[in-house]
N, C-alpha and C. Protein backbone atom coordinates (compact mmCIF):
# COMPACT_ATOMS: atom_id res chain seq x y z
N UNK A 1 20.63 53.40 94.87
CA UNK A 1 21.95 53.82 94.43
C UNK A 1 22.98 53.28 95.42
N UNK A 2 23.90 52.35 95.25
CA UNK A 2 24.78 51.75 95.88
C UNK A 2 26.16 52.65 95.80
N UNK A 3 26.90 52.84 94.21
CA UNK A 3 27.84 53.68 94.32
C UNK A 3 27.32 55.01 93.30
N UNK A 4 28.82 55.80 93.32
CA UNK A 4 28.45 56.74 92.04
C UNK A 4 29.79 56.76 91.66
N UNK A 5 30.09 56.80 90.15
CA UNK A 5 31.16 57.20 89.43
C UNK A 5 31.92 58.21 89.20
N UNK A 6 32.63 59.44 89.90
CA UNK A 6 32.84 60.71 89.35
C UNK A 6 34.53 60.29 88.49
N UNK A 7 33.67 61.58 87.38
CA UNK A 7 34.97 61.17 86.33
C UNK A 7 35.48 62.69 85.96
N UNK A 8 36.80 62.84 86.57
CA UNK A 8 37.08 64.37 86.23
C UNK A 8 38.10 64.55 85.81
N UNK A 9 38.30 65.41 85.50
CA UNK A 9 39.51 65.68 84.60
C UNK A 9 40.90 65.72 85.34
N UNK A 10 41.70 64.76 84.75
CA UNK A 10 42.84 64.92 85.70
C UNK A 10 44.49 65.35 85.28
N UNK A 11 43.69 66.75 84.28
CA UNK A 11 44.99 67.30 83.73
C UNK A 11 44.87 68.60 84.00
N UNK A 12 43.84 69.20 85.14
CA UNK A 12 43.63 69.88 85.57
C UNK A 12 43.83 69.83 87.53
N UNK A 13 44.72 70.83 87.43
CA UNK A 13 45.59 70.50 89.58
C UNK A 13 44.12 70.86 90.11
N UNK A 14 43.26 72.14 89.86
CA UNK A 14 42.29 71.94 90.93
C UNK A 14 41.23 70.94 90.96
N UNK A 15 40.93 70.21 89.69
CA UNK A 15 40.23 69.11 90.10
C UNK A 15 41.04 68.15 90.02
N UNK A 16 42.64 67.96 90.34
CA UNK A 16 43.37 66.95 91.19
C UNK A 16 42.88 66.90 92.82
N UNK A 17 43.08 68.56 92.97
CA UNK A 17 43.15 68.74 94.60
C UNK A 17 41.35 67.83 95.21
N UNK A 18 40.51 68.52 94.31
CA UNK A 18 39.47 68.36 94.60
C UNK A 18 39.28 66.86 94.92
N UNK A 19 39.44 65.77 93.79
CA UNK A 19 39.81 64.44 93.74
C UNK A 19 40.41 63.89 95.55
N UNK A 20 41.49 64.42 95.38
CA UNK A 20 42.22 64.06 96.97
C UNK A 20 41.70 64.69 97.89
N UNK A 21 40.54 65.55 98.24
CA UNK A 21 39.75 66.43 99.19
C UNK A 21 38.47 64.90 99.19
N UNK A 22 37.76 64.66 97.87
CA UNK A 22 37.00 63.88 97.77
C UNK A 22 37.33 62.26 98.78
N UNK A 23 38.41 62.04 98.16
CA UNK A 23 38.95 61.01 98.80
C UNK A 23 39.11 60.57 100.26
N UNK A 24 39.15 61.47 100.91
CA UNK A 24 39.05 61.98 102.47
C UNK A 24 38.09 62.36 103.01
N UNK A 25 36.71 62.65 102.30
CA UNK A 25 35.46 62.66 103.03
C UNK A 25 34.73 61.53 102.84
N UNK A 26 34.11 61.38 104.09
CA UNK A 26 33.19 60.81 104.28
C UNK A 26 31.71 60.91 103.66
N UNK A 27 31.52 59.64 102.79
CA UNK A 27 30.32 59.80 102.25
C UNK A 27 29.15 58.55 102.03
N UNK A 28 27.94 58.62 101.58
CA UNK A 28 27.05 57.88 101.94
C UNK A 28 27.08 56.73 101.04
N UNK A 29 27.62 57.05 99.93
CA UNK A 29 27.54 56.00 99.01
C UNK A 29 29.50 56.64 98.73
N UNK A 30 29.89 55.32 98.30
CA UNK A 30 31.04 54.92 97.97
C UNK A 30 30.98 55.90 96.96
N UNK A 31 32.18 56.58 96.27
CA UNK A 31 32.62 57.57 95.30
C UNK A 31 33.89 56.55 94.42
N UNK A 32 33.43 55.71 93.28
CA UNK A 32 35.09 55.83 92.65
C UNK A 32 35.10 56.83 92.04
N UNK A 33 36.08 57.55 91.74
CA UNK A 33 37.08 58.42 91.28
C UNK A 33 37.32 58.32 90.09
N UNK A 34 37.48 58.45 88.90
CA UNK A 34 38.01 58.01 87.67
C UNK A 34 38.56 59.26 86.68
N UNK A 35 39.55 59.27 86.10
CA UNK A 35 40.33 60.51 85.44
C UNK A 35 39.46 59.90 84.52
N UNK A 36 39.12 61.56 83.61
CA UNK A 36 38.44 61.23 82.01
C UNK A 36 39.68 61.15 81.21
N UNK A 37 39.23 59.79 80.17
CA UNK A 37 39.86 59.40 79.20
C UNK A 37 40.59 58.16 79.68
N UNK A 38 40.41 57.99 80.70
CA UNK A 38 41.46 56.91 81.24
C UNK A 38 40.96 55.42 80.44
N UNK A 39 41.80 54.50 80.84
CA UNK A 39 41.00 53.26 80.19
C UNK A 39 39.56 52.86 80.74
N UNK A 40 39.70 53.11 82.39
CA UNK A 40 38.29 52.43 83.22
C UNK A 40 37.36 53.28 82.57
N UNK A 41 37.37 54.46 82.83
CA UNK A 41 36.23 55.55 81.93
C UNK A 41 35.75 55.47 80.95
N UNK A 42 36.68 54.98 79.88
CA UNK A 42 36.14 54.44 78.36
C UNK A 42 35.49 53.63 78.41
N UNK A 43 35.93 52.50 79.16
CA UNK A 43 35.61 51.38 78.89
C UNK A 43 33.95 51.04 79.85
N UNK A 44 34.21 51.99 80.81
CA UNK A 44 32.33 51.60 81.50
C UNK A 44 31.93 52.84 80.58
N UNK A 45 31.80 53.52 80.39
CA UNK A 45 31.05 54.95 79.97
C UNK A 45 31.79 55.23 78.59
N UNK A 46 31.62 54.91 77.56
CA UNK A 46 32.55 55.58 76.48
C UNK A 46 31.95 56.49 75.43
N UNK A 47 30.76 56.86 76.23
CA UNK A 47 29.66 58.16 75.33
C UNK A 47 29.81 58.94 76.42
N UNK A 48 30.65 59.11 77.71
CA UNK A 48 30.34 60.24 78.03
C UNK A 48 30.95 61.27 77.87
N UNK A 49 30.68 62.76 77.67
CA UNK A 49 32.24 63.64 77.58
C UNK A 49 32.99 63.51 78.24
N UNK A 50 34.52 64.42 77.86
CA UNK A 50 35.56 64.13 78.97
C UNK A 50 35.77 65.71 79.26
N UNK A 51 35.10 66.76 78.57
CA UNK A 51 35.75 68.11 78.68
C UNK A 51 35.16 68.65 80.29
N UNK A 52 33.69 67.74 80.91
CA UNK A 52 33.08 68.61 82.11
C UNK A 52 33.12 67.59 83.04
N UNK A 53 32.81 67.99 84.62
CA UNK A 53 32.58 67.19 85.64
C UNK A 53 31.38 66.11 84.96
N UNK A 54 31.66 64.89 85.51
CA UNK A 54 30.20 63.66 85.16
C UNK A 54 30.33 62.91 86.01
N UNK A 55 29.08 62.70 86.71
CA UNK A 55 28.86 61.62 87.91
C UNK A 55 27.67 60.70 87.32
N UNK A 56 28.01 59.31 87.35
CA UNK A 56 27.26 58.74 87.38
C UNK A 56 26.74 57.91 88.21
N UNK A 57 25.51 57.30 87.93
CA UNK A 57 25.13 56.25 89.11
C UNK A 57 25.00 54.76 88.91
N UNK A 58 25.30 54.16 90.15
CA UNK A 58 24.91 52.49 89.06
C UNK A 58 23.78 52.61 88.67
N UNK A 59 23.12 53.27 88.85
CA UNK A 59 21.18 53.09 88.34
C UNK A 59 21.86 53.16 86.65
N UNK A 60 22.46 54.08 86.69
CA UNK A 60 22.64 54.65 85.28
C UNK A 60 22.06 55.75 85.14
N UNK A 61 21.75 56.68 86.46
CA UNK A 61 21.60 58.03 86.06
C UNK A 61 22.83 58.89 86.06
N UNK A 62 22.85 59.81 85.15
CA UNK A 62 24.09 60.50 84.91
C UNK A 62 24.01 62.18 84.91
N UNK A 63 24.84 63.05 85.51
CA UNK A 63 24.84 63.94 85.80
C UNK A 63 26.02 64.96 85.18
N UNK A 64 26.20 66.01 84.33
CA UNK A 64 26.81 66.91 83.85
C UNK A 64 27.07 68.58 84.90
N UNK A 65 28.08 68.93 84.59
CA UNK A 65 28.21 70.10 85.10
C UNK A 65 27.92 70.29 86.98
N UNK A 66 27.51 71.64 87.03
CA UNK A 66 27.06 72.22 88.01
C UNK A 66 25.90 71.04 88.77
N UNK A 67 25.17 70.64 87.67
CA UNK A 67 24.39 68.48 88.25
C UNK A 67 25.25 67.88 89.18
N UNK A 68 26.10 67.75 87.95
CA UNK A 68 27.23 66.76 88.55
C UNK A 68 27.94 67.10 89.86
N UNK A 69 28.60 68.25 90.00
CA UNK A 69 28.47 69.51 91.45
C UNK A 69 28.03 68.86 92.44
N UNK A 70 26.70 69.16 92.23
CA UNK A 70 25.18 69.25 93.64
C UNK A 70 25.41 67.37 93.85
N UNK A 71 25.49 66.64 93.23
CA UNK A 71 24.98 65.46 93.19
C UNK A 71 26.19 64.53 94.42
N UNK A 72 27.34 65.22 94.06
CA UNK A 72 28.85 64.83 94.70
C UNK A 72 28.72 65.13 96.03
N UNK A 73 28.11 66.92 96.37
CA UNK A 73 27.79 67.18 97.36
C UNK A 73 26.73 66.01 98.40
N UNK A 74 25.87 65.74 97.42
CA UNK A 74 24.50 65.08 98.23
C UNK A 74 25.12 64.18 98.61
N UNK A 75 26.77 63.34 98.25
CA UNK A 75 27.30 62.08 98.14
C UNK A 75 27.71 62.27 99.61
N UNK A 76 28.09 63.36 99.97
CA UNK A 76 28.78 63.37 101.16
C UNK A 76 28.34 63.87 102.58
N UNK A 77 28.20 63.07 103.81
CA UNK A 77 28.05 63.13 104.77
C UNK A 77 28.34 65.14 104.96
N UNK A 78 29.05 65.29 104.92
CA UNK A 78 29.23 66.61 105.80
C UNK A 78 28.55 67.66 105.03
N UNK A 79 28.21 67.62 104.03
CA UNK A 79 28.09 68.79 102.61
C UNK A 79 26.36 68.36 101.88
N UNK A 80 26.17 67.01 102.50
CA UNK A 80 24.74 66.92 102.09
C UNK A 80 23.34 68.28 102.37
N UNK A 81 23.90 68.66 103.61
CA UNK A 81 22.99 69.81 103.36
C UNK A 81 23.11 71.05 102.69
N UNK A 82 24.09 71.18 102.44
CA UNK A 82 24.73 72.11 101.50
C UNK A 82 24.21 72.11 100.03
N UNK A 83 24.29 70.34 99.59
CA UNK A 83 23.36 70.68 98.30
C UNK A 83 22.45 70.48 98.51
N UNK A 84 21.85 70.66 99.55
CA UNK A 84 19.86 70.85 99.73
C UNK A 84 20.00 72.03 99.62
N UNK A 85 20.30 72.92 99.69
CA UNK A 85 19.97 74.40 100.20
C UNK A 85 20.47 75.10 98.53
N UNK A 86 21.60 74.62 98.30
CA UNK A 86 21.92 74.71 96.71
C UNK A 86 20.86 74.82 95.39
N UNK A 87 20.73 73.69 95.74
CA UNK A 87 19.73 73.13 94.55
C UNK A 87 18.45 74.03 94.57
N UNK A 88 18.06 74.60 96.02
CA UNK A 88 16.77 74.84 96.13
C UNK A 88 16.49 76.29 95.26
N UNK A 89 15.34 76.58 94.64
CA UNK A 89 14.94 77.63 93.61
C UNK A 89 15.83 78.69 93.62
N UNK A 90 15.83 79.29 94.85
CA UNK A 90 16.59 80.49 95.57
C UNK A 90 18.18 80.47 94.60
N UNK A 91 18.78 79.43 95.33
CA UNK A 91 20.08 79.38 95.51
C UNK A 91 20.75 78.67 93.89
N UNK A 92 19.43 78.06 93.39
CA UNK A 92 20.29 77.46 92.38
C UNK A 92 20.83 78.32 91.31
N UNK A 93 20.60 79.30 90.69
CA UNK A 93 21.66 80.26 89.85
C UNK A 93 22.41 80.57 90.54
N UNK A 94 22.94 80.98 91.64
CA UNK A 94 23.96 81.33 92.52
C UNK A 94 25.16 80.08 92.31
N UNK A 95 24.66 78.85 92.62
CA UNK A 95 25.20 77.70 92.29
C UNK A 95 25.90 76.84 90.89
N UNK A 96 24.87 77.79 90.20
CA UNK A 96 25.31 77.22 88.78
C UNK A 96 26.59 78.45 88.04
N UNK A 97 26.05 79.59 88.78
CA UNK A 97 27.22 80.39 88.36
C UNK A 97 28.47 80.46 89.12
N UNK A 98 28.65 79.79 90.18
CA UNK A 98 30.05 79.60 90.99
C UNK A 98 30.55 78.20 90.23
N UNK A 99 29.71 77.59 89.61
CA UNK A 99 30.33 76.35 89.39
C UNK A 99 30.71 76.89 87.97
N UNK A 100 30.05 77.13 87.40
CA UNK A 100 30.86 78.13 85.71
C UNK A 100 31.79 78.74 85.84
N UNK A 101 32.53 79.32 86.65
CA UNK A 101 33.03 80.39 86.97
C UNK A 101 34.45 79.12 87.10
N UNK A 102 34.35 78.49 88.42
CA UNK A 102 35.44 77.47 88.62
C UNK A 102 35.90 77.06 87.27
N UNK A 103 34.56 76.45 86.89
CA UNK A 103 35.09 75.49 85.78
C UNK A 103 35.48 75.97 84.46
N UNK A 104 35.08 77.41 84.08
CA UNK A 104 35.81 77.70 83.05
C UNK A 104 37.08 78.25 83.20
N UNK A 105 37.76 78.62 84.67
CA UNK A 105 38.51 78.89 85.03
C UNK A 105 39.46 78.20 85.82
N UNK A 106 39.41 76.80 85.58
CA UNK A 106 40.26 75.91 86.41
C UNK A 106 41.89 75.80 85.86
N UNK A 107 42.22 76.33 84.56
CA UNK A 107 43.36 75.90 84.54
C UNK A 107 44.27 76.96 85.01
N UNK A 108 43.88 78.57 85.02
CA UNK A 108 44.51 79.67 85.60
C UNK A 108 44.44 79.64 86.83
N UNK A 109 43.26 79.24 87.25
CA UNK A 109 43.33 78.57 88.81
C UNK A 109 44.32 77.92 89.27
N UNK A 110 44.84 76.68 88.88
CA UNK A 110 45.75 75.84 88.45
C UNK A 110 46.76 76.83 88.47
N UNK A 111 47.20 77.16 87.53
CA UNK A 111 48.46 78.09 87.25
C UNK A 111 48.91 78.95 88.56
N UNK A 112 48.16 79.82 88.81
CA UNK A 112 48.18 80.50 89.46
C UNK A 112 48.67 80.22 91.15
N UNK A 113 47.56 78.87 91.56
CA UNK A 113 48.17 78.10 93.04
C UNK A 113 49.25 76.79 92.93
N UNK A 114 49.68 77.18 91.18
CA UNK A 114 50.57 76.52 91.09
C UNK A 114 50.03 74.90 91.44
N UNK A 115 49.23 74.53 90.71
CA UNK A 115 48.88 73.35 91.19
C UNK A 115 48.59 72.04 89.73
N UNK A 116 50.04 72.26 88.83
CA UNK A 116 49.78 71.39 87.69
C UNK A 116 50.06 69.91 88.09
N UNK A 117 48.73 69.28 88.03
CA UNK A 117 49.31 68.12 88.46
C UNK A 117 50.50 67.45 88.06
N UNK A 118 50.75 67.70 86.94
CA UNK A 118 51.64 66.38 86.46
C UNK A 118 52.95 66.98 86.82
N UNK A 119 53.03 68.38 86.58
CA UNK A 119 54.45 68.93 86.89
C UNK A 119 54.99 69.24 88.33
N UNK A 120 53.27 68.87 89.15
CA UNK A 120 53.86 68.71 90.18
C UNK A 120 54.71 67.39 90.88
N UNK A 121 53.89 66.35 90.74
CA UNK A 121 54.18 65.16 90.70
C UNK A 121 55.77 64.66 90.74
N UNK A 122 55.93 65.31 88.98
CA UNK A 122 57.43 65.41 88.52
C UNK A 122 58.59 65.73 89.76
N UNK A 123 57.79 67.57 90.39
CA UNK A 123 58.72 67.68 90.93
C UNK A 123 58.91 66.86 92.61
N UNK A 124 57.90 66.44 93.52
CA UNK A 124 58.16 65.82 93.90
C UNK A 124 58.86 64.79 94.56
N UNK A 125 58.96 63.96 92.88
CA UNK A 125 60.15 63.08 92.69
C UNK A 125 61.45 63.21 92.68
N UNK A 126 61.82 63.93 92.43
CA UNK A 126 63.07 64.79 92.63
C UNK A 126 63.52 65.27 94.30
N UNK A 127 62.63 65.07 94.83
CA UNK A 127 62.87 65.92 96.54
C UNK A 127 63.62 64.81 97.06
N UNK A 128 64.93 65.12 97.36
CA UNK A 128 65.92 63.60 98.53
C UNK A 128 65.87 64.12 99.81
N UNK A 129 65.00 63.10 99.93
CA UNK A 129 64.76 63.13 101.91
C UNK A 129 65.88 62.35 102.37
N UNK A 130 66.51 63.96 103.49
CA UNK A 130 67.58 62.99 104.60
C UNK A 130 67.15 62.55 104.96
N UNK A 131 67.95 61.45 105.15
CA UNK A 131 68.14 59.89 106.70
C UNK A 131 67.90 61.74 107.94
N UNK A 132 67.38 60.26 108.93
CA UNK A 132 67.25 61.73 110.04
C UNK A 132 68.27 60.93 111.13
N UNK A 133 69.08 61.92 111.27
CA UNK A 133 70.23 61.59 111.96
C UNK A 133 70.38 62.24 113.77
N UNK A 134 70.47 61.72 114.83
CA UNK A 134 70.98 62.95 115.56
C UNK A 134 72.11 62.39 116.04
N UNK A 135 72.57 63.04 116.70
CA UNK A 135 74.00 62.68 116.98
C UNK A 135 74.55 63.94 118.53
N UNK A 136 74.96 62.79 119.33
CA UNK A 136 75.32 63.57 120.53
C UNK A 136 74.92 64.75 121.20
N UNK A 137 74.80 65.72 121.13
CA UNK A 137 74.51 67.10 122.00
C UNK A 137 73.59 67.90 120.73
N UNK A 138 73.50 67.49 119.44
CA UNK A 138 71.87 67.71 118.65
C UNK A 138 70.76 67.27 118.98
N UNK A 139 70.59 66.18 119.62
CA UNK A 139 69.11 65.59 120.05
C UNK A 139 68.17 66.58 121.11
N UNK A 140 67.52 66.86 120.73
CA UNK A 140 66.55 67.68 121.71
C UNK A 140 65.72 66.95 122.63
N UNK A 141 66.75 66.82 123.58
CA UNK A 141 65.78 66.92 124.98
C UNK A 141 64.16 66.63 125.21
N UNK A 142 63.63 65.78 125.94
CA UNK A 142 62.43 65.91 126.17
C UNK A 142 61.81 66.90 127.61
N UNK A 143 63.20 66.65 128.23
CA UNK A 143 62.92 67.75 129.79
C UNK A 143 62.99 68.83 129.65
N UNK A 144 63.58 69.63 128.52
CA UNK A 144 64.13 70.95 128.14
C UNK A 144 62.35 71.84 128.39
C-alpha cells in the first residue's frame, strides 16, 4: 500500500475540521483527501457512496464506515496504536458505536460548534484586516 484515498464529506464542518486535523498529521502512507462528489472522486471511484466515510487503497481495497475510521487511524504515525487496540475484540463495539454516534450526528455537531463549512468560509471573507500601523509613543517597547 503506497497511498490511501479518504473521501469525506465536505458539506459537513466536523468532517471539514477533521480533513484539516488530517492534513497536519503525520502519517505512514500519504493520505489524499478528496470531498465526496467532487469531480476527482467520481472520476477514480464512481461506485462508491458519498453519504459515509470511504478510504481506499491503491491495492483497491476499500473501507466503509467505522472500517474506514480504524483504517485512517492505522494511516497515522501518532494514532496507529490506537487503532490496534480499537479494532481488537474487546474494544471494537465500543468503536463502532462512537463512530455511529459521530456520524449520525455530525451535522448538529456542526451546528452546534458552529462549524458550517461553507458559511464559514463565506464569513471569513468578509473579515478586513488592518494594515498594522504604529506610530510614535504606541509602539511597545522591547525593554519595558
Amino acid at each position: 500500500m503506497q497511498e490511501l484515498y479518504i473521501i469525506y464529506d465536505s458539506r459537513c464542518g466536523v468532517c471539514c475540521q477533521i480533513k484539516s486535523w488530517l492534513e497536519r498529521e503525520p502519517s505512514y502512507v500519504p493520505l489524499r483527501l478528496l470531498p465526496s462528489g467532487s469531480t476527482d472522486a467520481l472520476r477514480l471511484f464512481p461506485r462508491i457512496p458519498r453519504e459515509d466515510l470511504v478510504v481506499v487503497a491503491d491495492t483497491g481495497e476499500a473501507w466503509y464506515g467505522d472500517n474506514a475510521f480504524l483504517v485512517t487511524l492505522w494511516a497515522l504515525k501518532t494514532y496507529r496504536r490506537w487503532a490496534m487496540r480499537l479494532s481488537a475484540p474487546a474494544l471494537r463495539p465500543l468503536a463502532r458505536r462512537a463512530y455511529a454516534a459521530l456520524s449520525s450526528g455530525r451535522f448538529v455537531i456542526s451546528q452546534l460548534l458552529r462549524l458550517d463549512s461553507k458559511r464559514l468560509a463565506e464569513q471569513l471573507q468578509t473579515v478586513v484586516v488592518p494594515a498594522c500601523e504604529l506610530r510614535g509613543n504606541d509602539a511597545w517597547k522591547l525593554d519595558q
